[in-house]
N, C-alpha and C. Protein backbone atom coordinates (compact mmCIF):
# COMPACT_ATOMS: atom_id res chain seq x y z
N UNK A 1 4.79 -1.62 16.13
CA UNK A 1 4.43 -0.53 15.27
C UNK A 1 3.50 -1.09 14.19
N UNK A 2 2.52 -0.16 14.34
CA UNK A 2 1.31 -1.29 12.92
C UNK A 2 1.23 -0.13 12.11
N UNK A 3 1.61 -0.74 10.97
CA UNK A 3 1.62 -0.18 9.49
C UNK A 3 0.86 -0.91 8.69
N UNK A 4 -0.37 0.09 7.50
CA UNK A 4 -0.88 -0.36 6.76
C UNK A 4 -0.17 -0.62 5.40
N UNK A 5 -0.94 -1.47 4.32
CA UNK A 5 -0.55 -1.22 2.96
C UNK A 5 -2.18 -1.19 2.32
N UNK A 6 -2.11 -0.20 1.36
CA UNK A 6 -3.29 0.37 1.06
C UNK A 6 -3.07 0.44 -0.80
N UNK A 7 -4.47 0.47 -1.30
CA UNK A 7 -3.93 1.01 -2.68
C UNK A 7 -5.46 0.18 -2.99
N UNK A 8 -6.05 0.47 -4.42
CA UNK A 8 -6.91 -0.50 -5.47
C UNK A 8 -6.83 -1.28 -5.31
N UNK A 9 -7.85 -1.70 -5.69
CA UNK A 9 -7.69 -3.58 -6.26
C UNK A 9 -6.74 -3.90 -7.33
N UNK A 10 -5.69 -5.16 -6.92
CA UNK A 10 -4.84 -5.42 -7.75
C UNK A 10 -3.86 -4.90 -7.97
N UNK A 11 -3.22 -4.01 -7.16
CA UNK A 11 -2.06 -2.90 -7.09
C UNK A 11 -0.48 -3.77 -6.29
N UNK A 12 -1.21 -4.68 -5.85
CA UNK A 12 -0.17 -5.85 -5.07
C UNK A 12 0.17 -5.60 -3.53
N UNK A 13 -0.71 -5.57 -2.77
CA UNK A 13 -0.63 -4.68 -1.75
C UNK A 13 -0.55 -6.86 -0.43
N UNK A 14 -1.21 -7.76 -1.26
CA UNK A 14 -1.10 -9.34 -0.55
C UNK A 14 0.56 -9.07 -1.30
N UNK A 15 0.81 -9.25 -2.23
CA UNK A 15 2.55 -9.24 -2.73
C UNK A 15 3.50 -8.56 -1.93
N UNK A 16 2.89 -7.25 -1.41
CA UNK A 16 4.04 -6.69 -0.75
C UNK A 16 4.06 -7.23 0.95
N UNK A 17 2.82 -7.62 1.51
CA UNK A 17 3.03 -7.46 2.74
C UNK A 17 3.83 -9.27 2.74
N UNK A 18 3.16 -10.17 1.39
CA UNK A 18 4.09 -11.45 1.49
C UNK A 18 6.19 -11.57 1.35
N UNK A 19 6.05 -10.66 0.92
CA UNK A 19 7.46 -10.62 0.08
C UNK A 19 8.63 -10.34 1.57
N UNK A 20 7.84 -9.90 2.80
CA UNK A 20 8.84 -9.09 3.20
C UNK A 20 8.43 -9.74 4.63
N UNK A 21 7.19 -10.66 5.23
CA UNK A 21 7.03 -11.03 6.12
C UNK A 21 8.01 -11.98 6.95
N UNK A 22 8.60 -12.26 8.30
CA UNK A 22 9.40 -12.79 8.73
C UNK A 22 8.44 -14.83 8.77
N UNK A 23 7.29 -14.21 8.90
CA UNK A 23 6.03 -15.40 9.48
C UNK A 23 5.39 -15.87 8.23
N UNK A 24 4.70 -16.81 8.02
CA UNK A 24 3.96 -17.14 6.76
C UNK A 24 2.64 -16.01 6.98
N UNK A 25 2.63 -15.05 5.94
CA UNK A 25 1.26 -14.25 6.22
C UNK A 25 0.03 -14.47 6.31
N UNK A 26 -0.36 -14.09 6.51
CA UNK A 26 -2.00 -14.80 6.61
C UNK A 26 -2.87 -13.59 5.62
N UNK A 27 -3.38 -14.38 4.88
CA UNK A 27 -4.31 -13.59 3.97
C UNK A 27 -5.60 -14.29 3.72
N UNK A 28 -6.32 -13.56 3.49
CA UNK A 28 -8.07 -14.13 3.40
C UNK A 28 -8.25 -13.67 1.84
N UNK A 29 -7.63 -14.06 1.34
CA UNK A 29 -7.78 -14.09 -0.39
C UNK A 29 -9.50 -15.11 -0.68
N UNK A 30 -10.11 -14.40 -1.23
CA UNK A 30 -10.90 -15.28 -1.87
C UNK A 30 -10.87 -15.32 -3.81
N UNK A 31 -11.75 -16.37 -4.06
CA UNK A 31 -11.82 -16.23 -5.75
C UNK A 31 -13.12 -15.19 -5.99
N UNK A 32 -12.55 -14.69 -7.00
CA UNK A 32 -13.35 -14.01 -7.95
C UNK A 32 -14.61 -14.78 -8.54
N UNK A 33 -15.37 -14.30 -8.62
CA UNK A 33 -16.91 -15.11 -9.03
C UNK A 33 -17.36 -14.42 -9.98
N UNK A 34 -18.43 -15.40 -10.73
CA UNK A 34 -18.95 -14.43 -12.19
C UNK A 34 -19.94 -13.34 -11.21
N UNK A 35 -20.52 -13.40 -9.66
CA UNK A 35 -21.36 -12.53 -9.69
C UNK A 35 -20.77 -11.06 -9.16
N UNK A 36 -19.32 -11.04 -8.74
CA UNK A 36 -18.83 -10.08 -8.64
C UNK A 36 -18.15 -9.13 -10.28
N UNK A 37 -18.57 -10.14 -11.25
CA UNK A 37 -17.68 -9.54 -12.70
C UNK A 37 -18.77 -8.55 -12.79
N UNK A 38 -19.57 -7.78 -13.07
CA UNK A 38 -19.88 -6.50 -13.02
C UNK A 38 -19.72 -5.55 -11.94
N UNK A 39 -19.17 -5.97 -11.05
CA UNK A 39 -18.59 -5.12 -9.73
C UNK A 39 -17.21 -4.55 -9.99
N UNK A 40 -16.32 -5.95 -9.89
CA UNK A 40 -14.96 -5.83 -9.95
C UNK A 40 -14.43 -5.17 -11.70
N UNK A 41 -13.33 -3.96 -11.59
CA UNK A 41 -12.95 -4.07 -12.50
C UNK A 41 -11.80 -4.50 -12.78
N UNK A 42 -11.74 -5.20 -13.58
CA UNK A 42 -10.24 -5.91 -13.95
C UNK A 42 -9.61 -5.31 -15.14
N UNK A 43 -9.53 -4.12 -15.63
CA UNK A 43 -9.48 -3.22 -16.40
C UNK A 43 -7.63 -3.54 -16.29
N UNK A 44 -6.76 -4.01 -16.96
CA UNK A 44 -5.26 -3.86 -16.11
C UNK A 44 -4.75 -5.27 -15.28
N UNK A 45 -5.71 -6.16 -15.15
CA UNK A 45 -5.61 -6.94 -13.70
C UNK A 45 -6.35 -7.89 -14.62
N UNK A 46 -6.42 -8.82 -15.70
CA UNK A 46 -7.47 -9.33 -16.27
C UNK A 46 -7.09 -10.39 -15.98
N UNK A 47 -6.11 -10.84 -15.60
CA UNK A 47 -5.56 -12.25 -15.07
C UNK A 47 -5.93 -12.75 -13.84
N UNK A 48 -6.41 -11.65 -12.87
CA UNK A 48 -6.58 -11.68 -11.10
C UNK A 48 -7.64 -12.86 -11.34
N UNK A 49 -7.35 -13.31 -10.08
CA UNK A 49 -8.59 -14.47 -10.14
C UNK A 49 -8.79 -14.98 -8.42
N UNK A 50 -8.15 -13.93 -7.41
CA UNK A 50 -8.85 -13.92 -6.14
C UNK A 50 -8.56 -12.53 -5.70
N UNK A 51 -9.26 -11.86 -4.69
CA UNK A 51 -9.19 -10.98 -3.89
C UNK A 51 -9.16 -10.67 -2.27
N UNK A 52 -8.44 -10.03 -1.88
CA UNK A 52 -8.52 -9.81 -0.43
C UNK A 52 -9.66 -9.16 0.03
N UNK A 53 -10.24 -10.05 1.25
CA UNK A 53 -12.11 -9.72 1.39
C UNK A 53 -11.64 -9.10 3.10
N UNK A 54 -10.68 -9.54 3.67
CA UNK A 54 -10.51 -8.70 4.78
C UNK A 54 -9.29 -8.15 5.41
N UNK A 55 -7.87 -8.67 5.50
CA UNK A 55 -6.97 -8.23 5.19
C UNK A 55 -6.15 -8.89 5.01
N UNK A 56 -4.58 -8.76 4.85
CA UNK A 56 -3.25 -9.59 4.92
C UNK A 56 -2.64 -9.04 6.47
N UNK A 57 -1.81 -9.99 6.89
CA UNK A 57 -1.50 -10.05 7.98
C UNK A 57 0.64 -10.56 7.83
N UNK A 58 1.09 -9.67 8.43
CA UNK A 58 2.53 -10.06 8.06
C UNK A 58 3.31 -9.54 9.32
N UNK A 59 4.81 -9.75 9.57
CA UNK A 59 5.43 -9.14 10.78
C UNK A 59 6.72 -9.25 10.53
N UNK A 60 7.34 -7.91 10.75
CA UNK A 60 9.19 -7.92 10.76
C UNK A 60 9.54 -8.02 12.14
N UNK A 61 10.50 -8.13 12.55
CA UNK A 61 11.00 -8.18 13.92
C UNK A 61 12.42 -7.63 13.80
N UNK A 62 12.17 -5.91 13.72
CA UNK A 62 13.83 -5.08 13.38
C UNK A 62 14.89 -5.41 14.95
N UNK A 63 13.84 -5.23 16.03
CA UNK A 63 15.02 -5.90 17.06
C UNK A 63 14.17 -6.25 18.10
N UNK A 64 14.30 -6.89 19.55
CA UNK A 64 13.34 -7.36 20.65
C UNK A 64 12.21 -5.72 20.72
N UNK A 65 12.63 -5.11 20.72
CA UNK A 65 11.91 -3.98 21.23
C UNK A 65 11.13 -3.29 20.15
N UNK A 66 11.34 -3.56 18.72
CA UNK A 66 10.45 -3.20 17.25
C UNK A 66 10.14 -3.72 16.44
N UNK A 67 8.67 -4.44 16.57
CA UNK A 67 8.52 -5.27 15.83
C UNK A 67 7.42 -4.55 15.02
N UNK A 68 7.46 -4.71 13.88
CA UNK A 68 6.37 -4.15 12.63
C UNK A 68 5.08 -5.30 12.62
N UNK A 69 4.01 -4.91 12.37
CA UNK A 69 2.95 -5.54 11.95
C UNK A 69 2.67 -4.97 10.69
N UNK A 70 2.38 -5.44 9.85
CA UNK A 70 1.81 -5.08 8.43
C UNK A 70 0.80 -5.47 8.27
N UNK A 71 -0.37 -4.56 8.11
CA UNK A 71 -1.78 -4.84 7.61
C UNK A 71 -2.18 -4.37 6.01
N UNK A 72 -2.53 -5.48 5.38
CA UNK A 72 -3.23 -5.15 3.98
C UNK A 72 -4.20 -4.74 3.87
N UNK A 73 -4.61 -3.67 3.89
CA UNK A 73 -6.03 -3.71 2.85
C UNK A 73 -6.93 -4.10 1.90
N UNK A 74 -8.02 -4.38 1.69
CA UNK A 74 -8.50 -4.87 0.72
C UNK A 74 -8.70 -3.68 -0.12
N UNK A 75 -8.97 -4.05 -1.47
CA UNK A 75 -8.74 -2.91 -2.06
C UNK A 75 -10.39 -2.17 -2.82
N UNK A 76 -10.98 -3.48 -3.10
CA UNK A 76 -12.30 -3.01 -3.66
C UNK A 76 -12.83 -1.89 -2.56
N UNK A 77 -13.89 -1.41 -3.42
CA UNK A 77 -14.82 -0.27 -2.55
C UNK A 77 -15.64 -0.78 -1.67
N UNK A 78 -16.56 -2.07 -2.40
CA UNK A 78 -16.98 -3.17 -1.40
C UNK A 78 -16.78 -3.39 -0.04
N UNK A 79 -15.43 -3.40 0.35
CA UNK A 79 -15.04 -3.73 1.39
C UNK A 79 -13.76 -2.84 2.14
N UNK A 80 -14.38 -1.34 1.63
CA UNK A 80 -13.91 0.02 2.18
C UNK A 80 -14.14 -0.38 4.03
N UNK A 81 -14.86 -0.86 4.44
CA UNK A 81 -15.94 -0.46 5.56
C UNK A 81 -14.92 -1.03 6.39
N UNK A 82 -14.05 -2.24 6.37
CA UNK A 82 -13.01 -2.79 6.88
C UNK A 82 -11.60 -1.34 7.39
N UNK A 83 -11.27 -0.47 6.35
CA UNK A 83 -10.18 0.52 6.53
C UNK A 83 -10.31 0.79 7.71
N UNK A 84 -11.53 1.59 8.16
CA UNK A 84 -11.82 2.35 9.61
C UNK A 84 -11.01 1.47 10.76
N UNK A 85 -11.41 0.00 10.63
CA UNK A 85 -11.17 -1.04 11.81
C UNK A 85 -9.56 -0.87 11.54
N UNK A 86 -9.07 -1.44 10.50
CA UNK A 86 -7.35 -1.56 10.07
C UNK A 86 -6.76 -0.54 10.72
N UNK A 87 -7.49 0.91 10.16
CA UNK A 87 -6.89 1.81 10.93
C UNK A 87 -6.28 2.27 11.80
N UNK A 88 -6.93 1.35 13.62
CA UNK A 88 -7.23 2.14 14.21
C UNK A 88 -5.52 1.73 14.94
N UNK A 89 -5.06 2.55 16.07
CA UNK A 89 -3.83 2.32 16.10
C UNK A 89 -2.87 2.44 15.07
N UNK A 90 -2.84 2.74 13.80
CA UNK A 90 -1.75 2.62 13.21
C UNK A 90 -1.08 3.73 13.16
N UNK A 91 0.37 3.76 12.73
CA UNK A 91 1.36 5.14 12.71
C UNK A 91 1.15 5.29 11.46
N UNK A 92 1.09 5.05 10.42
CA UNK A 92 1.88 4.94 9.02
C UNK A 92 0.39 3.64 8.11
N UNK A 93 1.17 4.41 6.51
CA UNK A 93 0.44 3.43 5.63
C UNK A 93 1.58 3.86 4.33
N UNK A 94 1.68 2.64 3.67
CA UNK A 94 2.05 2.87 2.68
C UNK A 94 0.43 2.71 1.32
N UNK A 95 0.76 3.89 0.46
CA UNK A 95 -0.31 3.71 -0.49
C UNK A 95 0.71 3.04 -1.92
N UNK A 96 -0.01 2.05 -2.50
CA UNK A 96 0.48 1.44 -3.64
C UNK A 96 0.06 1.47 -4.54
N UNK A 97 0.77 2.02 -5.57
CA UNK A 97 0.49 2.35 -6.66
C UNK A 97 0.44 1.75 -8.10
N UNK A 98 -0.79 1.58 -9.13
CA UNK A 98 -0.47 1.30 -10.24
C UNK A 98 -0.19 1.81 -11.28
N UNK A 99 0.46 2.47 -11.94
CA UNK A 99 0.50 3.41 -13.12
C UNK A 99 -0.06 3.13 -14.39
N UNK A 100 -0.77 1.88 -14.45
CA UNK A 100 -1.94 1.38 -15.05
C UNK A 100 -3.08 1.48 -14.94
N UNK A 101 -3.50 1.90 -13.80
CA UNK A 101 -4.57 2.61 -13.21
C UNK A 101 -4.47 2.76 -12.08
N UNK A 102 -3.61 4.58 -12.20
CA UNK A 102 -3.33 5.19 -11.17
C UNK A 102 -4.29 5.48 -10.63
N UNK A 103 -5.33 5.61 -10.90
CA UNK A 103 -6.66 6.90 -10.32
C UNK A 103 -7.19 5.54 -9.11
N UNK A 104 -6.84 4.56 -8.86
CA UNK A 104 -7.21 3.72 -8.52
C UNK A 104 -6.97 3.90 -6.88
N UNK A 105 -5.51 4.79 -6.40
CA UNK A 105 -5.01 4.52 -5.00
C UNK A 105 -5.52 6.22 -4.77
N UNK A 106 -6.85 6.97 -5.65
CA UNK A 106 -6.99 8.56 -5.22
C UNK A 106 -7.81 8.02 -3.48
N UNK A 107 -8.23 7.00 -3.75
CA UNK A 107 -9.35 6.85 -2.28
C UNK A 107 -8.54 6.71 -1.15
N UNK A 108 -7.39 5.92 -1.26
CA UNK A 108 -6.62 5.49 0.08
C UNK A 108 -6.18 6.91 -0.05
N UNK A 109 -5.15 7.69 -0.92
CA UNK A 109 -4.74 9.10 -0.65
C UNK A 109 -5.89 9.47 0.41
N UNK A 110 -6.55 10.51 -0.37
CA UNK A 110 -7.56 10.72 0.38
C UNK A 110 -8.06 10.12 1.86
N UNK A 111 -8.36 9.02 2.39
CA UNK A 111 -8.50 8.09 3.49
C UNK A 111 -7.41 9.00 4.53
N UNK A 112 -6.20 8.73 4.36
CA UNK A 112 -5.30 8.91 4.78
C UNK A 112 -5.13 10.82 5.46
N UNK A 113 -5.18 11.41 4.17
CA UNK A 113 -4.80 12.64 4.54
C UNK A 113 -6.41 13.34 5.05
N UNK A 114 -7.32 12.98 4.80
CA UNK A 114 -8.11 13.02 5.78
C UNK A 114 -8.26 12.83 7.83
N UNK A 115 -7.45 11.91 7.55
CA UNK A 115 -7.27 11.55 8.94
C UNK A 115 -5.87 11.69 9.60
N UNK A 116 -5.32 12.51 9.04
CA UNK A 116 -4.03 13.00 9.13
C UNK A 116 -2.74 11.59 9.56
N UNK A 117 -3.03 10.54 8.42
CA UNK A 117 -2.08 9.74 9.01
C UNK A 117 -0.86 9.54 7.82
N UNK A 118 0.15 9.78 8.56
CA UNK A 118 1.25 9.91 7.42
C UNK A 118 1.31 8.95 6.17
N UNK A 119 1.54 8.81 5.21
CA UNK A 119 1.90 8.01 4.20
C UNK A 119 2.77 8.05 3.55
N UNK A 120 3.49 6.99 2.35
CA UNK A 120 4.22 7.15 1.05
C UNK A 120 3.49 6.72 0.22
N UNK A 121 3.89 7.22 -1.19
CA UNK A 121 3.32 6.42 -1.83
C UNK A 121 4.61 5.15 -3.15
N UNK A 122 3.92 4.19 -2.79
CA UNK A 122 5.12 3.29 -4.03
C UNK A 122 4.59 2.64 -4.73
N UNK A 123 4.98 3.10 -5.96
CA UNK A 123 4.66 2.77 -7.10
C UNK A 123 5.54 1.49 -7.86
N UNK A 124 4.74 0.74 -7.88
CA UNK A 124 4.75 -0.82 -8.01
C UNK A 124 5.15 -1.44 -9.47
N UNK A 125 6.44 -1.54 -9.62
CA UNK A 125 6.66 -0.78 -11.09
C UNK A 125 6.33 -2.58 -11.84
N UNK A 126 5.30 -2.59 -12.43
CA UNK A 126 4.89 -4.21 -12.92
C UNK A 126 4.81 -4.46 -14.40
N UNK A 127 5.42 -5.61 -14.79
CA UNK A 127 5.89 -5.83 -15.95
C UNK A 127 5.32 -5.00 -16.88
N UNK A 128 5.43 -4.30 -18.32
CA UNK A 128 5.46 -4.23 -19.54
C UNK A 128 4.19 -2.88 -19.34
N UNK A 129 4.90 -2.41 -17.79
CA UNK A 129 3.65 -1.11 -17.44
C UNK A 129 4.58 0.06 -17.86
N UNK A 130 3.88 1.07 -18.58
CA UNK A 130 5.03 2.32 -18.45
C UNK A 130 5.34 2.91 -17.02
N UNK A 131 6.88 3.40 -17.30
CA UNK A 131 7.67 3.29 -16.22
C UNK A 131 7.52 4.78 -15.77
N UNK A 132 6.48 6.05 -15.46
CA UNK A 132 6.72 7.10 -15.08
C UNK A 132 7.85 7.76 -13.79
N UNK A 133 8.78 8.92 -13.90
CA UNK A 133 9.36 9.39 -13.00
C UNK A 133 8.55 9.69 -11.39
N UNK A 134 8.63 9.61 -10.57
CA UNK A 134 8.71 10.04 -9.11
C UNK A 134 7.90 11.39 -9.64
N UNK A 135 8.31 12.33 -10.29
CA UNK A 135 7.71 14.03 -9.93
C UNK A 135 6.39 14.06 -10.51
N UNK A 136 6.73 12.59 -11.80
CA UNK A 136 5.25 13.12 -12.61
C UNK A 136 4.08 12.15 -12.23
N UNK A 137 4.58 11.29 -11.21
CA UNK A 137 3.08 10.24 -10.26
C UNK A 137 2.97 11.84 -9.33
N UNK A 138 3.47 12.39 -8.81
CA UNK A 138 3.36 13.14 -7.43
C UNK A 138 2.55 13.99 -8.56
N UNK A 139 3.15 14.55 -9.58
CA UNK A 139 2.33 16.05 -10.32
C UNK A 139 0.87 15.20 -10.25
N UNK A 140 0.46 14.04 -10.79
CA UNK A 140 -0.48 13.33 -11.39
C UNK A 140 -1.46 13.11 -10.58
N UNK A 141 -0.77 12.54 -8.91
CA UNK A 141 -1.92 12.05 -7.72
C UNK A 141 -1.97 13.60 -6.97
N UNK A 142 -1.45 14.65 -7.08
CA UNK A 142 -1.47 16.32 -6.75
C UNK A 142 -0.86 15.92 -5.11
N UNK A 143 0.12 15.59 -5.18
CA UNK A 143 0.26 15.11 -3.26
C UNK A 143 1.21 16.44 -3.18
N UNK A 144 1.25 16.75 -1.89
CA UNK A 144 1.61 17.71 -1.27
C UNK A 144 3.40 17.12 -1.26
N UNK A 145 4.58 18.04 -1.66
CA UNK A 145 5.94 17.31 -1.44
C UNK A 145 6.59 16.74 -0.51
N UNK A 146 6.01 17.05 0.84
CA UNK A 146 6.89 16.52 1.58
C UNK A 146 6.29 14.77 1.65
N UNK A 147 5.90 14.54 0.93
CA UNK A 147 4.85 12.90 0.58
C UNK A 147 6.13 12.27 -0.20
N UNK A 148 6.50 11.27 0.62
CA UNK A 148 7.74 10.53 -0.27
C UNK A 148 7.00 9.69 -1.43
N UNK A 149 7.16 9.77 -2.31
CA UNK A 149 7.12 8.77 -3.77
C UNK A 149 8.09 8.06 -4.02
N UNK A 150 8.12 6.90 -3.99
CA UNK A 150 9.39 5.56 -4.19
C UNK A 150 8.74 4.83 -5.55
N UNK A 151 9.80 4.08 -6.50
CA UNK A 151 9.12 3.36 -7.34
C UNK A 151 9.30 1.71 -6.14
N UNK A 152 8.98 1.02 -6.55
CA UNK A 152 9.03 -0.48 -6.01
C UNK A 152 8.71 -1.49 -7.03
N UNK A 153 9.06 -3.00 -6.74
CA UNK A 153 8.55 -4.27 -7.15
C UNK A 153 8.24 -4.43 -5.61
N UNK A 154 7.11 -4.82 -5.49
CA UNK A 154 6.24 -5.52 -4.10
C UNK A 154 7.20 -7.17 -4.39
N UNK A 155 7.42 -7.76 -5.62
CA UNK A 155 7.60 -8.84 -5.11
C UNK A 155 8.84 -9.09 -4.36
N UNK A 156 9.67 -8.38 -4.43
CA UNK A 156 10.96 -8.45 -4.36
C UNK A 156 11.04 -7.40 -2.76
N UNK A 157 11.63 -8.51 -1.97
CA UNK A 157 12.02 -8.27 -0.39
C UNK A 157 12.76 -6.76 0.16
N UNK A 158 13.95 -6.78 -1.19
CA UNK A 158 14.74 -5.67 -0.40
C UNK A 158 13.94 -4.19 -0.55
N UNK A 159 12.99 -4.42 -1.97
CA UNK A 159 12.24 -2.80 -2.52
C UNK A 159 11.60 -2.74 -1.92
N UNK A 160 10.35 -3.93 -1.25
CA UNK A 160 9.59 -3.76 0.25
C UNK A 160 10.64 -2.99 1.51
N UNK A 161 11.58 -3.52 1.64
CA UNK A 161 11.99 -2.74 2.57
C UNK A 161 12.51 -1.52 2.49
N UNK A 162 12.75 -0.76 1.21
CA UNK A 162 13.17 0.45 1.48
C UNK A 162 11.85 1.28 1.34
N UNK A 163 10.82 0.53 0.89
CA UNK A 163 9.41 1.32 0.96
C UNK A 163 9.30 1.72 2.70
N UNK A 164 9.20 0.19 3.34
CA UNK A 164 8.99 0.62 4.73
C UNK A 164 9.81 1.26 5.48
N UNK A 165 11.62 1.41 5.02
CA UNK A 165 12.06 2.17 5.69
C UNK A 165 12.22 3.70 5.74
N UNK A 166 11.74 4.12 4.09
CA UNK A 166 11.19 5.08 3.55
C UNK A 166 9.82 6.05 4.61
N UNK A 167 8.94 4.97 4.68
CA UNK A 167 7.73 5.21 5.66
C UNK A 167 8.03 5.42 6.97
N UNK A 168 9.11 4.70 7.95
CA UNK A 168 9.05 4.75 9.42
C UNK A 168 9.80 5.95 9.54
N UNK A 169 10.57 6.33 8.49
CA UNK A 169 11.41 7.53 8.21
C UNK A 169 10.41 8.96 8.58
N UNK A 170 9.66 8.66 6.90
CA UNK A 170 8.75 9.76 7.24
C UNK A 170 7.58 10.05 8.55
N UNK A 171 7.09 8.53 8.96
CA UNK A 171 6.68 8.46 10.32
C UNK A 171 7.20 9.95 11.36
N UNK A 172 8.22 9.21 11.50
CA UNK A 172 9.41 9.77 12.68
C UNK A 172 9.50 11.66 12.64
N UNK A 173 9.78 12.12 11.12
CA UNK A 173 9.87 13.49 10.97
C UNK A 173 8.10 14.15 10.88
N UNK A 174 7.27 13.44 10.48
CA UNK A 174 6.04 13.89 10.60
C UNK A 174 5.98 14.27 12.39
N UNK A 175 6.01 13.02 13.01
CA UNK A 175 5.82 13.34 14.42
C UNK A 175 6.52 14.30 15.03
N UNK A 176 8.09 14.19 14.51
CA UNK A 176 8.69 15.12 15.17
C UNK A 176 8.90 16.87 14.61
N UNK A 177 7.57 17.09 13.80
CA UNK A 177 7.56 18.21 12.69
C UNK A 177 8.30 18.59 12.14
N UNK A 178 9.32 17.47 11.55
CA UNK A 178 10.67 17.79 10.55
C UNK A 178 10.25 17.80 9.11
N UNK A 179 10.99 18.23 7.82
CA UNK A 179 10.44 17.47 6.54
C UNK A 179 10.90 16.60 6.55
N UNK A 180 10.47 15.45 5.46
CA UNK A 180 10.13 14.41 5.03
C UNK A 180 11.48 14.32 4.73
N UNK A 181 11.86 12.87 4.85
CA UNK A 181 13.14 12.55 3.76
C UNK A 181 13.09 12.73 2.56
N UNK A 182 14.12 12.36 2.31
CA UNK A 182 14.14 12.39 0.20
C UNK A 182 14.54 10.61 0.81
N UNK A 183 13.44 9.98 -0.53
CA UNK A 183 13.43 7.93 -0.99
C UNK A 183 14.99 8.31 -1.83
């Protein structure tokens, strides 16, 4: 089953797919350069000092017969052109969220419900960020309700996993035209 993780730059989307991989992940992180500092904004993120230029690569193995692939996204606009490829085959994406600069994951929304592929969204709750409720990210990003909203720490293993079990959840009732769980 190949599942994306999607969101801005700097939203922790290499954190989440590392935190929860069975394999050492593979990521194509590069450094930040002075000729990308009028590109990149680090508005929130002023500490970042590499970026994902093509994706993260990770894998659960729930039993012989289901094994998850996790694909990262990169998050700049730069290197939008990559999504289409990530895409293709997948059931599911989780979109990740910053509440530091939320407006940041409107493109993956969008991406997504464009192409009718299910999502959640989890909001990545990161140090000394204000902590908004579940109703008022959903009032804020305008998502339709049956769109599960979870808060999360990407770094931390078990909140990765109730994100993804959150997602294969909603997967499952999307396909099978049920509503959505409640996270």
């Amino acid at each position: 089953m190949k599942l994306l993780i999607a969101g801005g730059f700097g939203v922790g989307k290499t954190t989440m797919v590392g935190s929860v991989s069975e394999v050492p992940p593979l990521h194509t992180e590069e450094a930040l350069t002075a000729v990308s500092a009028g590109v990149d904004d680090l508005t929130g993120v002023e500490r970042k000092t590499t970026t994902t230029v093509a994706l993260d690569f990770g894998r659960i193995t729930v039993n012989p017969e289901l094994i998850l692939y996790l694909f990262g996204t990169p998050g700049q606009d730069r290197f939008w052109f990559m999504w289409d490829e990530l895409a293709l085959g997948a059931l599911g994406a989780v979109v990740l969220a910053d509440t530091r600069r939320l407006e940041s994951c409107f493109p993956a929304i969008d991406f997504f419900e464009r192409r009718g592929l299910p999502f959640v969204v989890g909001v990545n709750c990161f140090d000394r960020a204000y902590r908004y409720g579940t109703e008022e990210i959903r009032d804020a990003l305008e998502l339709d309700p049956a769109i599960p909203v979870l808060l999360c720490d990407a770094r931390e293993k078990e909140s990765t996993k109730q994100v993804l079990v959150t997602l294969i959840e909603h997967v499952m009732a999307t396909k099978r035209g049920l509503p959505a769980p409640l996270p």
